[in-house]
Protein backbone atom coordinates (compact mmCIF):
# COMPACT_ATOMS: atom_id res chain seq x y z
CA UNK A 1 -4.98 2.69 -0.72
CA UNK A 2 -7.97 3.18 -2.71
CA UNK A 3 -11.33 2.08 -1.28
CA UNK A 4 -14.22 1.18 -3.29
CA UNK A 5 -17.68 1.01 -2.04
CA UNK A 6 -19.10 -2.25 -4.43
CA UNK A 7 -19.67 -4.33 -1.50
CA UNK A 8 -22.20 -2.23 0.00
CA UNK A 9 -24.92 -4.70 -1.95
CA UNK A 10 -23.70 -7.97 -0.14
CA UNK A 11 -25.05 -6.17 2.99
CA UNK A 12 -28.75 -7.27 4.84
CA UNK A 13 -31.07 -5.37 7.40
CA UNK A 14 -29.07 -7.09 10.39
CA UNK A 15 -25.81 -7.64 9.14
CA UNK A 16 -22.85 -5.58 7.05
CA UNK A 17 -21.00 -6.56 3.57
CA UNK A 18 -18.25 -8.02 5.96
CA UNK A 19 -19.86 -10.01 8.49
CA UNK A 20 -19.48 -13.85 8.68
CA UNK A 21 -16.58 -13.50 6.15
CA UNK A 22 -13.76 -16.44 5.92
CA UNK A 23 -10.11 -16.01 5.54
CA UNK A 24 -8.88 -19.23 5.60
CA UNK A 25 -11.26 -22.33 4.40
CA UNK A 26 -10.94 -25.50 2.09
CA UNK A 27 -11.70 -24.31 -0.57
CA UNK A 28 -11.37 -21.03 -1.83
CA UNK A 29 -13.18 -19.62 -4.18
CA UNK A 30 -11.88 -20.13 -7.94
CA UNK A 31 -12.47 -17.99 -11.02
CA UNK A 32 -15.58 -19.62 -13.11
CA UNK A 33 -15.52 -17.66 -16.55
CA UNK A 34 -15.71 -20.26 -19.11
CA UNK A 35 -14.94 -18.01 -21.86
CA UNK A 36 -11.71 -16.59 -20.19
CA UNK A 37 -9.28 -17.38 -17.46
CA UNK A 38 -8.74 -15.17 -14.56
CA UNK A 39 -5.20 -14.32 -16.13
CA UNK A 40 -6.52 -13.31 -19.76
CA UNK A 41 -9.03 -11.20 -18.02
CA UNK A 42 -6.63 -8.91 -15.98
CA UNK A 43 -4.17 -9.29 -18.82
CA UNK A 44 -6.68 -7.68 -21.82
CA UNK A 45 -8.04 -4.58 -19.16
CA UNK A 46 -4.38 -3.78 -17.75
CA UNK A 47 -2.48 -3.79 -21.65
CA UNK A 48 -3.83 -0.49 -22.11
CA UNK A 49 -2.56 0.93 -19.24
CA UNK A 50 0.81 -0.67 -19.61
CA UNK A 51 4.01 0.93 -21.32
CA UNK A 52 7.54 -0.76 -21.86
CA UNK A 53 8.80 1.43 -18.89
CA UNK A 54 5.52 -0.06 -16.57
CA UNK A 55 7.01 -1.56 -13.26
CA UNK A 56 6.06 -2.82 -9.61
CA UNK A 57 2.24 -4.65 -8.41
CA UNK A 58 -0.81 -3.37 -7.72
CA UNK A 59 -2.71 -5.52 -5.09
CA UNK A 60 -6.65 -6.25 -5.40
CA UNK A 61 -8.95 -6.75 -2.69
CA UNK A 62 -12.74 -8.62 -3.36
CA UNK A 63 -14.77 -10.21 -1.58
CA UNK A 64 -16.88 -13.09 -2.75
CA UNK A 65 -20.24 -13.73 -1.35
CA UNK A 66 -21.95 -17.28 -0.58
CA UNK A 67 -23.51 -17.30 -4.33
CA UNK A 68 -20.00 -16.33 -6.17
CA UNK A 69 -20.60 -12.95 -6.83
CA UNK A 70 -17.55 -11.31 -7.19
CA UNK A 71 -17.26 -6.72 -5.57
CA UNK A 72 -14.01 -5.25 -5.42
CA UNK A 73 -13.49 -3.20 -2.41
CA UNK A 74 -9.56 -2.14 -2.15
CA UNK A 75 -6.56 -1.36 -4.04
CA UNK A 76 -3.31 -0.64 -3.16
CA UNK A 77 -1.46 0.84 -6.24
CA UNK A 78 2.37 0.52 -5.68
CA UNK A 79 3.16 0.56 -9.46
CA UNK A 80 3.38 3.34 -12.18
CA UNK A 81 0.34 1.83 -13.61
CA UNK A 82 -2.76 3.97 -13.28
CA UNK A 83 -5.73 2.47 -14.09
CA UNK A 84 -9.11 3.26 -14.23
CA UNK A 85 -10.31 1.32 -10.75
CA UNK A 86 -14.15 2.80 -10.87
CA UNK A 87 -14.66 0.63 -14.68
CA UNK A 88 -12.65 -2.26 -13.12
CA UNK A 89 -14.55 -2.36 -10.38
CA UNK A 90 -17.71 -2.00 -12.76
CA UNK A 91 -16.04 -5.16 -15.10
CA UNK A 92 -14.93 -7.71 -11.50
CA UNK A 93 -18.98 -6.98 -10.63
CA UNK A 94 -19.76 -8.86 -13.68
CA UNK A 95 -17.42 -12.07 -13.31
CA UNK A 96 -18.62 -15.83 -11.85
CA UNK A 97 -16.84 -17.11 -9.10
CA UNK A 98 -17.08 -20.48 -7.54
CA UNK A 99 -17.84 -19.69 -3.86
CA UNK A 100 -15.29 -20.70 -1.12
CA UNK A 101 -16.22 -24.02 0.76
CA UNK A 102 -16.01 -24.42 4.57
CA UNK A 103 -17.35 -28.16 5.99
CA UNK A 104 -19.51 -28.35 2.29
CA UNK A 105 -21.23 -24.80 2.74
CA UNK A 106 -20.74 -21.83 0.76
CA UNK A 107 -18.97 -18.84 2.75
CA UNK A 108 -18.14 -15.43 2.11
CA UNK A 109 -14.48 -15.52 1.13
CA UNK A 110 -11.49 -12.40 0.21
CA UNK A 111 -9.78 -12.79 -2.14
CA UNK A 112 -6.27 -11.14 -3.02
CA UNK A 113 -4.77 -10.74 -6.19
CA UNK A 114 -1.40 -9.38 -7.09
CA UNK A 115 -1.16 -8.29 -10.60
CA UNK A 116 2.59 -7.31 -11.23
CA UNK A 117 3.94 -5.46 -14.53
CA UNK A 118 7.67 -5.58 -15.86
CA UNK A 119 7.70 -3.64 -18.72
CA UNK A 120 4.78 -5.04 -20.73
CA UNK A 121 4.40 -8.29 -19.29
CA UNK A 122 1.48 -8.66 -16.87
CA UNK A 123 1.08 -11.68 -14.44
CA UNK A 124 -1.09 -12.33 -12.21
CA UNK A 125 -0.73 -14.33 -8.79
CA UNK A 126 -3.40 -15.12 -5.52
CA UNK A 127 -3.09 -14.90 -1.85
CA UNK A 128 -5.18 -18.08 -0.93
């Protein structure tokens, strides 16, 4: 497990990054990058890393606050893919997110994404 600290800016005086956070609502929060969907995006940043003999899933961890800002906080690599998670986690700090909806309010929200390699194909898939 690799644990990044990006979440450390969602915190306030009285309460930490992970307070008040949802894991079940109805609605989670969806990708919101016009230009390129959530599956091009982890597609173009993992084909570098990727190699005909690439195999097995890495698993993402984010949180996503009330406003749809994105951190990335975890990663458990169980792949021979070896990214670079300190400029990913630089790149997901940059995407739009529509915030998770619980009884029409915005909520904090994880998110987990499972991006799997088999050879070079890359797919992507959500816990929601």
């Amino acid at each position: 497990i690799i644990k990044l600290d990006s979440c450390n800016r969602f915190a306030t005086k009285d309460k930490a990054a992970f307070d008040d956070i949802y894991v079940r609502v109805q609605q989670p929060a969806q990708w919101n990058m016009s230009k390129t969907s959530m599956t091009e995006f982890f597609q173009k940043y993992f084909k570098q890393y990727v190699q005909k003999t690439a195999g097995g899933r890495i698993t993402l961890s984010l949180l996503i606050n009330e406003e749809g800002k994105c951190c990335f906080y975890q990663a458990q690599p169980n792949s021979n893919v070896r990214p670079n998670f300190n400029e990913l986690k630089a790149l997901l700090d940059q995407t739009s997110w529509l915030p998770a909806m619980q009884d029409g309010k915005p909520v904090k929200f994880t998110k987990v994404l499972f991006i799997n390699f088999k050879g070079r194909d890359i797919s992507i898939s959500a816990l929601d």
